[in-house]
Each structure stands twice: as structure tokens, then as C-alpha cells.
N, C-alpha and C. Protein backbone atom coordinates (compact mmCIF):
# COMPACT_ATOMS: atom_id res chain seq x y z
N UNK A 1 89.17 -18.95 -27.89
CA UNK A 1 88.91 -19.26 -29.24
C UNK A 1 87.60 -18.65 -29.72
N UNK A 2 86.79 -18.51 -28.85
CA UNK A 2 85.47 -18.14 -29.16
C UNK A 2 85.57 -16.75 -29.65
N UNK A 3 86.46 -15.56 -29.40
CA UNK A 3 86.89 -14.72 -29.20
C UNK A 3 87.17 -14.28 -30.87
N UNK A 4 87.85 -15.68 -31.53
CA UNK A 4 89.15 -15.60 -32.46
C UNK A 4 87.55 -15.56 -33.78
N UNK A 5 86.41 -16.34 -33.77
CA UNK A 5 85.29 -16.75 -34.40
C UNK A 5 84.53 -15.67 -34.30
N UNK A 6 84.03 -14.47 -33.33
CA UNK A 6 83.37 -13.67 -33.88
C UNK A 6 84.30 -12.28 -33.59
N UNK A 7 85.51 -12.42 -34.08
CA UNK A 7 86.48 -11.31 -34.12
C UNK A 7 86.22 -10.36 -35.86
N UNK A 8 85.92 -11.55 -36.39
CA UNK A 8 85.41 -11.44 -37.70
C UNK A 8 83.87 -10.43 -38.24
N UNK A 9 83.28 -11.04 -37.33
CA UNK A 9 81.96 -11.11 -37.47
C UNK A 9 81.49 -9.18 -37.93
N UNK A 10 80.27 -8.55 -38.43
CA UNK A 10 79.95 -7.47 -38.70
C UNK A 10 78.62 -7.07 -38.93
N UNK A 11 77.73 -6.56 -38.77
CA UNK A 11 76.35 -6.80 -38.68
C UNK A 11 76.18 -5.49 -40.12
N UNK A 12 76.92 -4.80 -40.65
CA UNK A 12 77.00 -4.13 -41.78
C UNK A 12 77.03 -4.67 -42.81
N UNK A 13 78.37 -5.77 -42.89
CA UNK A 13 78.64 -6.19 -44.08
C UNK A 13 78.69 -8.21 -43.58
N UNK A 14 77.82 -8.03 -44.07
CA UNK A 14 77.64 -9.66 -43.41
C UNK A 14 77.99 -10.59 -44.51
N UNK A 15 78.65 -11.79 -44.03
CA UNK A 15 79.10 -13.12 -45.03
C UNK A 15 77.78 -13.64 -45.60
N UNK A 16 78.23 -14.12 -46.37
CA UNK A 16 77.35 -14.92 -47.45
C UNK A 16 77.26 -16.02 -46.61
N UNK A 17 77.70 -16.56 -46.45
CA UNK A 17 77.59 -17.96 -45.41
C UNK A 17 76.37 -17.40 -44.39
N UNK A 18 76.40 -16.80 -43.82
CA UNK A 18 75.57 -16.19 -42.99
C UNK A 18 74.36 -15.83 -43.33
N UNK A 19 74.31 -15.10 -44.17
CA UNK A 19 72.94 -14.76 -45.16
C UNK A 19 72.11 -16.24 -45.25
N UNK A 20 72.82 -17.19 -46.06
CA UNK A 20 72.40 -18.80 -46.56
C UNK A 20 71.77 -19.82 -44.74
N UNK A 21 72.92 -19.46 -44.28
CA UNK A 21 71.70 -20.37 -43.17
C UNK A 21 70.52 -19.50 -42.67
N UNK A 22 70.99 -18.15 -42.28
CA UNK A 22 69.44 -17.45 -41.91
C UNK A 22 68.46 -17.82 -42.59
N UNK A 23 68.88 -17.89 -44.01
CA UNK A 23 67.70 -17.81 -44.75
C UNK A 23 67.44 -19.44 -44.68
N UNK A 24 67.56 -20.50 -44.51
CA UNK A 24 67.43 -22.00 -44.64
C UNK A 24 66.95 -22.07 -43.25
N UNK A 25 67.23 -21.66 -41.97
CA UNK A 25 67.13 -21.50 -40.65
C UNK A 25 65.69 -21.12 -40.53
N UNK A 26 65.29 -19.74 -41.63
CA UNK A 26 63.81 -19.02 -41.62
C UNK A 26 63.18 -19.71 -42.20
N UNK A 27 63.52 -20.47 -43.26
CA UNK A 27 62.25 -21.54 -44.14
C UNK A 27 62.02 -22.31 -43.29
N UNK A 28 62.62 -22.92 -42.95
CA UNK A 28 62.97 -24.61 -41.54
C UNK A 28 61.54 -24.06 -40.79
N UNK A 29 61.91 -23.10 -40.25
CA UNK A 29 61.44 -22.38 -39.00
C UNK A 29 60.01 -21.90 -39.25
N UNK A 30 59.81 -21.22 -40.50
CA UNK A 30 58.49 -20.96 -40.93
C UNK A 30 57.67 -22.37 -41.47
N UNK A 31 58.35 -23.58 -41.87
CA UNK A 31 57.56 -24.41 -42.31
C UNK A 31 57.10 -25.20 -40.96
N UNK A 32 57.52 -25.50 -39.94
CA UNK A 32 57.20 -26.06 -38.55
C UNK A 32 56.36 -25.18 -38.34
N UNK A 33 56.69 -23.98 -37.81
CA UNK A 33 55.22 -23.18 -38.07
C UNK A 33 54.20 -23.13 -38.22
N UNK A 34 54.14 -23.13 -39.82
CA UNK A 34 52.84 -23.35 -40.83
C UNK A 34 52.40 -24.66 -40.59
N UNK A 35 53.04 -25.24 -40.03
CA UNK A 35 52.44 -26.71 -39.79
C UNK A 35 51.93 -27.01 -38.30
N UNK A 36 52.68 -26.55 -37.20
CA UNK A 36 52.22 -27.10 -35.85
C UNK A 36 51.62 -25.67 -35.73
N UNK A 37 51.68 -24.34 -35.71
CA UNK A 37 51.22 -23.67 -34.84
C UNK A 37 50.19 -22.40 -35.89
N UNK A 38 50.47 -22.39 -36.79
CA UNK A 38 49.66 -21.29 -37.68
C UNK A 38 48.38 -21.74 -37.93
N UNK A 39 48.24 -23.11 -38.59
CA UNK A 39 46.95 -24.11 -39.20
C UNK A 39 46.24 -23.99 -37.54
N UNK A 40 46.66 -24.17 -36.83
CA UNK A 40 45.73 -24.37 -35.21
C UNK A 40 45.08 -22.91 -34.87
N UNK A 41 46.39 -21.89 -34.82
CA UNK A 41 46.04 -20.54 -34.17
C UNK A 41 45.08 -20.06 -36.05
N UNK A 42 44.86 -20.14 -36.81
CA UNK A 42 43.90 -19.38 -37.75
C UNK A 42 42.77 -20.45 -37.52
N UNK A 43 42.31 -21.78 -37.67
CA UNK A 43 41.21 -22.66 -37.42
C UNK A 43 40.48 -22.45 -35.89
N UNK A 44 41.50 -21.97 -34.89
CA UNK A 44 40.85 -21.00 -33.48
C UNK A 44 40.22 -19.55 -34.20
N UNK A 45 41.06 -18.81 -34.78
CA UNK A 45 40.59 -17.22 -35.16
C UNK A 45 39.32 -17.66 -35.77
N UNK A 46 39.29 -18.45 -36.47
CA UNK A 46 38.04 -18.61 -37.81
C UNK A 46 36.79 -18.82 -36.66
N UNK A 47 37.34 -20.02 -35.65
CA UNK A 47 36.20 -20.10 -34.10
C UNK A 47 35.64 -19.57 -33.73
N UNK A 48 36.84 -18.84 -33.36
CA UNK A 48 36.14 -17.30 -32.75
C UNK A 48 35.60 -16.33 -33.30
N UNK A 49 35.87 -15.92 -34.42
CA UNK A 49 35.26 -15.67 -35.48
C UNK A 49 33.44 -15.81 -35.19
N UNK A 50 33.31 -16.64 -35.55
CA UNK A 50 32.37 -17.24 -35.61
C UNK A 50 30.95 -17.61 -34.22
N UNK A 51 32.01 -17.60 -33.59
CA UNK A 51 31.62 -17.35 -31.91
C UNK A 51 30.60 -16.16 -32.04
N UNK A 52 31.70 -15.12 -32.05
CA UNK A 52 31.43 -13.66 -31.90
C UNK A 52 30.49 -13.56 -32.86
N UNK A 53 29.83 -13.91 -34.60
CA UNK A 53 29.45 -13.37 -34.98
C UNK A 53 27.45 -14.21 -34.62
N UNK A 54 27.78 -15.22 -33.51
CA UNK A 54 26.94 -15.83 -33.57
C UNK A 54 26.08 -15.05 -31.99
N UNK A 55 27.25 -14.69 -31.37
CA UNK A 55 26.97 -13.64 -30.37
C UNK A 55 26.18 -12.90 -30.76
N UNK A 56 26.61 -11.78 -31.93
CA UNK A 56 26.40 -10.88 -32.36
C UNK A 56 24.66 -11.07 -32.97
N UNK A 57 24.65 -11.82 -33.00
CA UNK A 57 23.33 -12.43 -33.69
C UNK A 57 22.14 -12.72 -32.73
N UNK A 58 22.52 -13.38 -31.73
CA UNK A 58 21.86 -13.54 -30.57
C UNK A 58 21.18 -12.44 -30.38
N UNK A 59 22.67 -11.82 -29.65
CA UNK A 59 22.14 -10.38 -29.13
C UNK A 59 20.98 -9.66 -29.96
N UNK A 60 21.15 -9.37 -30.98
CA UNK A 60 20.22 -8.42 -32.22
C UNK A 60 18.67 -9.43 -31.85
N UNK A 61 18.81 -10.65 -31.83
CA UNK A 61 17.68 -11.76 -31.45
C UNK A 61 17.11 -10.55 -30.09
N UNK A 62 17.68 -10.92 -29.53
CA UNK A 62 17.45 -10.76 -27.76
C UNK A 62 17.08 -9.04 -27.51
N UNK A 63 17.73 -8.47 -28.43
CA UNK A 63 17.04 -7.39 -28.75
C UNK A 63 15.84 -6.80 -28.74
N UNK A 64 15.68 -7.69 -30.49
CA UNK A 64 14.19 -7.50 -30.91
C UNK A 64 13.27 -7.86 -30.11
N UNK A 65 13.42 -8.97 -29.27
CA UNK A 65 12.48 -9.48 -28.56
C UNK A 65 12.49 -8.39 -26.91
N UNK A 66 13.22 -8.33 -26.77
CA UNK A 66 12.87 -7.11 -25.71
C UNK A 66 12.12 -5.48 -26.15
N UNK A 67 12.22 -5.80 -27.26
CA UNK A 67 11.82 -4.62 -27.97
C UNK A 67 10.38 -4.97 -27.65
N UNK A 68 9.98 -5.85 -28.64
CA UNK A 68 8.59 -6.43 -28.45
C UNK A 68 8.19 -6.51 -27.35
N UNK A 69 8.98 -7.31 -26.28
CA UNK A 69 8.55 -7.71 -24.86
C UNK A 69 8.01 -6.11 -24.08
N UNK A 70 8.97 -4.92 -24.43
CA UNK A 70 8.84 -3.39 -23.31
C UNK A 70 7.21 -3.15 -24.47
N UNK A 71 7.32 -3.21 -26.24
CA UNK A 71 6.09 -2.62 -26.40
C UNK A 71 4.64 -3.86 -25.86
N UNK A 72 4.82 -5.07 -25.62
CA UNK A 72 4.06 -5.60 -24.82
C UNK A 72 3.69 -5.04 -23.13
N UNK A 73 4.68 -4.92 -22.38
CA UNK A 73 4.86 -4.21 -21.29
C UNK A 73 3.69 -2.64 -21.25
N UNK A 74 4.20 -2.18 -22.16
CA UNK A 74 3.68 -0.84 -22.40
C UNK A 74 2.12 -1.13 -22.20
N UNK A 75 1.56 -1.75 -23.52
CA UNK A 75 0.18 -1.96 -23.97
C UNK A 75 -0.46 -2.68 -22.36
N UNK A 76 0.46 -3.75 -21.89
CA UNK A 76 -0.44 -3.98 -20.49
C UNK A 76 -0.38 -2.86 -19.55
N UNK A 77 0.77 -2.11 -19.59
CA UNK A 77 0.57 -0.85 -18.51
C UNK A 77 -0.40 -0.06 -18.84
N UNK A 78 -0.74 -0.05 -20.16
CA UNK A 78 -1.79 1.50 -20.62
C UNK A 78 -3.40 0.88 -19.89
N UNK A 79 -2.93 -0.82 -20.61
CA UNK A 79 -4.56 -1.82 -19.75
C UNK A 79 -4.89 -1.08 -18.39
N UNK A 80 -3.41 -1.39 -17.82
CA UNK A 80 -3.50 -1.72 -16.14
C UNK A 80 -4.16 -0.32 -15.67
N UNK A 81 -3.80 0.33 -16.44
CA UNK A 81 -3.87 2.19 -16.00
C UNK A 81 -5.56 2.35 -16.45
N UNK A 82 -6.20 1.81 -17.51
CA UNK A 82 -7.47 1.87 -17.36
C UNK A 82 -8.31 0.75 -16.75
N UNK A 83 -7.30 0.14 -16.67
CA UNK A 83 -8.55 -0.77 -15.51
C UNK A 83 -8.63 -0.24 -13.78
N UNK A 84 -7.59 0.70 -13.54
CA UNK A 84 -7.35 1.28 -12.41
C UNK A 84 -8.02 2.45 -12.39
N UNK A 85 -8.30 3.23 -13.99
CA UNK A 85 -9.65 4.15 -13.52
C UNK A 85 -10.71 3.54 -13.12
N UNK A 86 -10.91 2.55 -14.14
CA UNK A 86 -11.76 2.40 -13.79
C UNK A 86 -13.04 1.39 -12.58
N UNK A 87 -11.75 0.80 -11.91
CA UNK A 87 -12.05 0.23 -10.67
C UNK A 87 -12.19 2.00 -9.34
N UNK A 88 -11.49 3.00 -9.72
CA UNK A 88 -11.59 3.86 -8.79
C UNK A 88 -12.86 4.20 -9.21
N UNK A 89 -13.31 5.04 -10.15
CA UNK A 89 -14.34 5.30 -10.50
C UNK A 89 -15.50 4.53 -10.16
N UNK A 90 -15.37 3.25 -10.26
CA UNK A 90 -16.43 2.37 -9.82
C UNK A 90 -16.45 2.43 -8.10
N UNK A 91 -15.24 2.69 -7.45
CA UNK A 91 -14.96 2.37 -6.01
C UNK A 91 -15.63 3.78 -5.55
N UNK A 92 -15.85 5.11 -6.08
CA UNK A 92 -16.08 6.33 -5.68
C UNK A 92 -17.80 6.18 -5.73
N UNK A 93 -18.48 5.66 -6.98
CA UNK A 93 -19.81 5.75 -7.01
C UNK A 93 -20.31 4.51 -5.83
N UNK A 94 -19.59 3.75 -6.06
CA UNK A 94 -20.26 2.69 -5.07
C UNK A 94 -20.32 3.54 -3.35
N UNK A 95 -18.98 4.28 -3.15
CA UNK A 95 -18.85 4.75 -1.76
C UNK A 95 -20.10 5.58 -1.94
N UNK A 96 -19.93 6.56 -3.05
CA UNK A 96 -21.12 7.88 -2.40
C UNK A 96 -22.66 7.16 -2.37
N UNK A 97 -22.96 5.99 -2.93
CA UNK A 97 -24.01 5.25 -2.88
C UNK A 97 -24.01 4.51 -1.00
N UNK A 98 -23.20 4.26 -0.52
CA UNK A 98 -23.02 3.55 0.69
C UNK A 98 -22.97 4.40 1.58
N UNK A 99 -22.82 5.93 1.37
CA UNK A 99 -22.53 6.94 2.26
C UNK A 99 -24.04 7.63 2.22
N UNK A 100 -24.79 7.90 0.77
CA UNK A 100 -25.98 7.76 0.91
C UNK A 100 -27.40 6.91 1.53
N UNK A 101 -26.72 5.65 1.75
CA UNK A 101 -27.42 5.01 2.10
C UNK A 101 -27.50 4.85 3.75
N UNK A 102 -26.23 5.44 3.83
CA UNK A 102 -26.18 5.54 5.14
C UNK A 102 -26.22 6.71 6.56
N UNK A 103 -26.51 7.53 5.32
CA UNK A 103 -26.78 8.75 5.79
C UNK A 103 -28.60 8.52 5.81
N UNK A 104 -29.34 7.91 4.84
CA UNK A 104 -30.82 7.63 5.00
C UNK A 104 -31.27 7.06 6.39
N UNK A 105 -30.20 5.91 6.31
CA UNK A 105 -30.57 5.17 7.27
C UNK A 105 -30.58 5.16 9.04
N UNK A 106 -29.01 6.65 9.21
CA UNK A 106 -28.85 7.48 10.18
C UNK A 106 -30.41 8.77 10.37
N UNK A 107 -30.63 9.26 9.37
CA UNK A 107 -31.47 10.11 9.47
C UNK A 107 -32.97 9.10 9.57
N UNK A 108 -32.99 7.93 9.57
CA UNK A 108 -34.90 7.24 9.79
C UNK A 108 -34.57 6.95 11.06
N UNK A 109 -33.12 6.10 11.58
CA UNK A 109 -33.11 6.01 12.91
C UNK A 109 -33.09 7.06 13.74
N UNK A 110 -32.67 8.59 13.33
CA UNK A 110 -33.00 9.60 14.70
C UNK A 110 -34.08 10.01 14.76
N UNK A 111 -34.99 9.55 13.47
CA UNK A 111 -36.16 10.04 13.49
C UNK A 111 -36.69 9.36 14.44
N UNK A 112 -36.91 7.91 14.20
CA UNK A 112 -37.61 6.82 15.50
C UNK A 112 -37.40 6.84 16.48
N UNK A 113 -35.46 7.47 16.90
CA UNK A 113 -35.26 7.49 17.87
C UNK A 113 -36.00 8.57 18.84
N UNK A 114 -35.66 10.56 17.91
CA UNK A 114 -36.83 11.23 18.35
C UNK A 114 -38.13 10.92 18.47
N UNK A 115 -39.27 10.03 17.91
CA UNK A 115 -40.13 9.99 17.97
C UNK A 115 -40.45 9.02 19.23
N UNK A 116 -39.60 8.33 18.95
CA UNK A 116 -39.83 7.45 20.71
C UNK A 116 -39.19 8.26 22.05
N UNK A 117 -38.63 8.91 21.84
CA UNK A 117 -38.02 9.75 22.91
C UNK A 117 -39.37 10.66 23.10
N UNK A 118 -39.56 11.21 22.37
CA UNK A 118 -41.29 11.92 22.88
C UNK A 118 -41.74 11.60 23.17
N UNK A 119 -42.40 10.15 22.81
CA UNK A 119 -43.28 9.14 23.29
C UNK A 119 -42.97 9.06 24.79
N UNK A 120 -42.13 8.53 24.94
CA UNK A 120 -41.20 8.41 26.31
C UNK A 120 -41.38 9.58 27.49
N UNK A 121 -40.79 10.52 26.76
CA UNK A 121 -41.47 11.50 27.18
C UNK A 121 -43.02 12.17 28.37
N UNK A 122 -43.61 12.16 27.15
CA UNK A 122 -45.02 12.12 27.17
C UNK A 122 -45.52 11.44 28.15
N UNK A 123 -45.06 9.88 27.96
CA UNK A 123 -45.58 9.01 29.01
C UNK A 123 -44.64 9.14 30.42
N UNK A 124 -43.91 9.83 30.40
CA UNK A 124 -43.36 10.14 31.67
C UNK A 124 -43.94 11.10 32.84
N UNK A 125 -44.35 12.19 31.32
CA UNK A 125 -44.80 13.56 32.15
C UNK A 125 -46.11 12.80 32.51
N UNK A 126 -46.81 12.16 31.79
CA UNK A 126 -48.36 11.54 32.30
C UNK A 126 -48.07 10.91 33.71
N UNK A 127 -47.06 9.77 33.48
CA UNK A 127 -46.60 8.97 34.73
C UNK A 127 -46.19 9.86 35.87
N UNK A 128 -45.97 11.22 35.53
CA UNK A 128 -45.78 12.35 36.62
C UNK A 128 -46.69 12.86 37.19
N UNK A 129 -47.57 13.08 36.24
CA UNK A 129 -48.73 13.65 36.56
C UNK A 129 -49.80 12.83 37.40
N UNK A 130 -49.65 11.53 37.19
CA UNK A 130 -50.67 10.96 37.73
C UNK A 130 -50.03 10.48 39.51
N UNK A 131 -48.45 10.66 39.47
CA UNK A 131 -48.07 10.30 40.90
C UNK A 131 -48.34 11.55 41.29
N UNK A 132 -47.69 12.94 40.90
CA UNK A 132 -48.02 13.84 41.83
C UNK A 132 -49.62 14.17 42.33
N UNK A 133 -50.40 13.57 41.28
CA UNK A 133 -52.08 14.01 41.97
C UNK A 133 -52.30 12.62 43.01
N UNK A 134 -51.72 11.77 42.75
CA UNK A 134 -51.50 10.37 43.84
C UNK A 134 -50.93 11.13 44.90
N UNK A 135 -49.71 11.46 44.85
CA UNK A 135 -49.05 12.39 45.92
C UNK A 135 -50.23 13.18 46.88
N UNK A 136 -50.21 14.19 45.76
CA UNK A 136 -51.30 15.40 46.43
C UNK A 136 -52.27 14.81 46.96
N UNK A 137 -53.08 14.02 46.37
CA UNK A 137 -54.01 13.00 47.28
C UNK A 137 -54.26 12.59 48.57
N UNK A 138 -53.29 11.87 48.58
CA UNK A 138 -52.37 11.54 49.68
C UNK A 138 -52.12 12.29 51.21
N UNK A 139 -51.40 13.42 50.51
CA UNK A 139 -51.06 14.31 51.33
C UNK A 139 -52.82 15.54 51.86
N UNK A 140 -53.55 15.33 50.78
CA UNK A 140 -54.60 15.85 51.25
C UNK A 140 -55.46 15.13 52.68
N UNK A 141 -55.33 13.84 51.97
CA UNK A 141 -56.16 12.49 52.85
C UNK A 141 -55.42 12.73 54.52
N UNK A 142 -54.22 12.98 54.53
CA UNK A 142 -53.41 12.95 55.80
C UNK A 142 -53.82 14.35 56.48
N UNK A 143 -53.59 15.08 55.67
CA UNK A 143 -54.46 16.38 56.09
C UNK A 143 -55.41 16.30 56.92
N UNK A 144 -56.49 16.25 55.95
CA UNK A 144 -57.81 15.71 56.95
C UNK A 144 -57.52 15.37 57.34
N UNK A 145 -57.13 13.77 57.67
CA UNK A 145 -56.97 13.26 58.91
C UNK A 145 -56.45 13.96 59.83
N UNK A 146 -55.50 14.14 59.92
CA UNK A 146 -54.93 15.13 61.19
C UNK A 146 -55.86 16.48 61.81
N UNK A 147 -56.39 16.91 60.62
CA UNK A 147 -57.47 18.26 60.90
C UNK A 147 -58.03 17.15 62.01
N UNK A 148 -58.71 15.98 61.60
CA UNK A 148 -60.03 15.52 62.08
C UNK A 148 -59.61 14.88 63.55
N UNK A 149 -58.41 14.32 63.52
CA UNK A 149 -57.65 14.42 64.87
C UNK A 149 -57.94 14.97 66.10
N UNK A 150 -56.93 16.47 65.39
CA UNK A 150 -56.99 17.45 66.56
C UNK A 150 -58.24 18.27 66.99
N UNK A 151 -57.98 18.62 67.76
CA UNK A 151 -59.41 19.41 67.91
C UNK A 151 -58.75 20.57 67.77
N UNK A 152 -60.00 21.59 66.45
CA UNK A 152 -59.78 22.90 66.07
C UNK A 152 -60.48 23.57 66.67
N UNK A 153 -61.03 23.77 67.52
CA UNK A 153 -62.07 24.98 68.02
C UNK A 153 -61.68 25.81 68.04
N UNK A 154 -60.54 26.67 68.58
CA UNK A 154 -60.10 28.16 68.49
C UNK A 154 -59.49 27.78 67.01
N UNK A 155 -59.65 29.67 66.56
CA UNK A 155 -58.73 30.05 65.49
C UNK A 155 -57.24 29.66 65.31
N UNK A 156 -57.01 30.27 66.97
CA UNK A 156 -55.39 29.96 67.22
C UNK A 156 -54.84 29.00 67.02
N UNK A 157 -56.00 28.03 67.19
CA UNK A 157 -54.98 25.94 67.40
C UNK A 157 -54.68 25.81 65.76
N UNK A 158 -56.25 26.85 65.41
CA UNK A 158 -56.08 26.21 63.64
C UNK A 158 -55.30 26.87 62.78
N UNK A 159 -54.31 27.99 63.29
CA UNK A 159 -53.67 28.91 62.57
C UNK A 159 -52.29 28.09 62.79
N UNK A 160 -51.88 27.49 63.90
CA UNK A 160 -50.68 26.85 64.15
C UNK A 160 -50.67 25.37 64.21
N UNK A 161 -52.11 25.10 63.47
CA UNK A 161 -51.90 23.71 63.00
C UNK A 161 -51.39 23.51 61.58
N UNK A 162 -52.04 25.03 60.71
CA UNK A 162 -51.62 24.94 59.32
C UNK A 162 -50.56 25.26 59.50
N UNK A 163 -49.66 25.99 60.06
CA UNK A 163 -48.32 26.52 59.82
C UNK A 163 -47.44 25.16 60.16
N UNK A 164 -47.77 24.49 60.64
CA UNK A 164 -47.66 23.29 61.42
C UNK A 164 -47.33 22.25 60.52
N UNK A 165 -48.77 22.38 59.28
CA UNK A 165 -48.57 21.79 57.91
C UNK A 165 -47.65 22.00 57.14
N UNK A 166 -48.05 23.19 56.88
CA UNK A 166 -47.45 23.83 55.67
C UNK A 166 -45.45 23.90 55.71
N UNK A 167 -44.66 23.75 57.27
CA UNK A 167 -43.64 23.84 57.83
C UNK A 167 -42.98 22.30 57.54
N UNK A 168 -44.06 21.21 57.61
CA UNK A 168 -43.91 20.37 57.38
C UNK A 168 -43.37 19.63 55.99
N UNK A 169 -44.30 20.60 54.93
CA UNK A 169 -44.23 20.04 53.43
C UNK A 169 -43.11 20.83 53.11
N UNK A 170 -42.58 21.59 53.43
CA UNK A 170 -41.55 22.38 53.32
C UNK A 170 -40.28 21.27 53.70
């Protein structure tokens, strides 16, 4: 039977009957619509809407202020950059002042140091001088003695007593 009902049917030349409920079917259909689902989905769009343009606003906010914030940034970097000359600059005079001063203070100590090293010196070669004539002394005093010892009467005893000496200090 179902068969016998759209045996009829024509999508060219369509019944009037047909026309009348589509069209009563589309009002029905558009007024549920306009009522449960259009009023909700445009009062969301208008939301969002609104969302976005408050976004949009922010952002331009968040902007400007980074704008400001990098030319703040800037002005302390240009600071930072002259306070960094001028801590080097200050760090260079202070060194060549500390390198001067310490170059003074190297050059008074080798002076004292040379001057006591002479001193030193000096009193060494004296302290030399006065043992070797102690020495020589000494060695004179033993001399004699021994001259006064032996008995020199011939030349001969006294020629091979000095060699005797002299073999000795050797």
C-alpha cells in the first residue's frame, strides 16, 4: 500500500496539499526555534562577542604597558651600561694606583734589602779578615814554636824544616 501513496507523488509538480503542510510544518518548526534555540545561540554570540572584544582590549592594555615596561627596560640598560663604565674606569685607576704603589714599595724593599746585603757583606769580609789574621797568627805562633823546638843549627835541618812547613800548609 505504501507503494500505491507515493506512486503519485512528483518533486516537479508538487500537490497543493503538500506545499500547505511544508509550509505550516516550517512555521511550527521555525517558531520552536526562535524560541528554544535561536534567543540562546544569539544571547551566547552577543557573549562572545563581547568576550573577544574585551580580550581585544586587554591585550592593546598589555601592550601599551609592555611598551612602556621594554622603554623602561631600555633607560635602566643605558643606566646599567654607564654605571659599568664607570665602575671599570674607576676599577682601572684604582689598579694602576695599587700597582704603583706597589711597585714603590717593591723598589724601597730591594733597596733595604741591597743595602743590608752590603752591610752583611762588609761585615763578613771584616769577620774574614779578622779570622784569617787570627788564623795567620796562629799559624805563625806554631811556627815559632816548632822553629824554637827543633834545633836549627845546620842550614840543611832548616831548609827541610821549612819545606816541612810549607808541605804542611799545603
Amino acid at each position: 500500500m505504501s507503494t500505491l501513496f507515493l506512486a503519485d507523488f512528483s518533486v516537479i509538480k508538487p500537490d497543493f496539499g503538500l506545499i500547505f503542510w511544508t509550509v505550516v510544518i516550517f512555521l511550527i518548526l521555525y517558531a520552536i526555534l526562535g524560541k528554544l534555540a535561536w534567543k540562546p545561540i544569539q544571547k551566547a554570540l552577543r557573549r562572545r562577542d563581547e568576550e573577544i572584544q574585551t580580550s581585544i582590549d586587554e591585550a592593546k592594555r598589555a601592550r601599551a604597558e609592555m611598551e612602556a615596561q621594554a622603554a623602561d627596560n631600555q633607560r635602566l640598560l643605558m643606566e646599567a651600561r654607564e654605571e659599568r663604565t664607570r665602575i671599570i674606569g674607576e676599577a682601572e685607576r684604582q689598579s694602576k694606583e695599587m700597582v704603583a704603589a706597589a711597585k714603590n714599595e717593591a723598589r724601597e724593599a730591594a733597596q733595604k734589602v741591597a743595602a743590608d746585603a752590603k752591610r752583611d757583606i762588609e761585615n763578613m769580609r771584616k769577620a774574614a779578615m779578622v779570622d784569617l789574621k787570627k788564623e795567620v797568627g796562629t799559624m805563625a805562633v806554631e811556627i815559632a814554636e816548632k822553629i824554637l823546638q827543633k834545633d836549627l843549627r845546620s842550614d840543611a835541618n832548616q831548609e827541610a824544616f821549612v819545606r816541612e812547613l810549607v808541605s804542611d800548609l799545603n
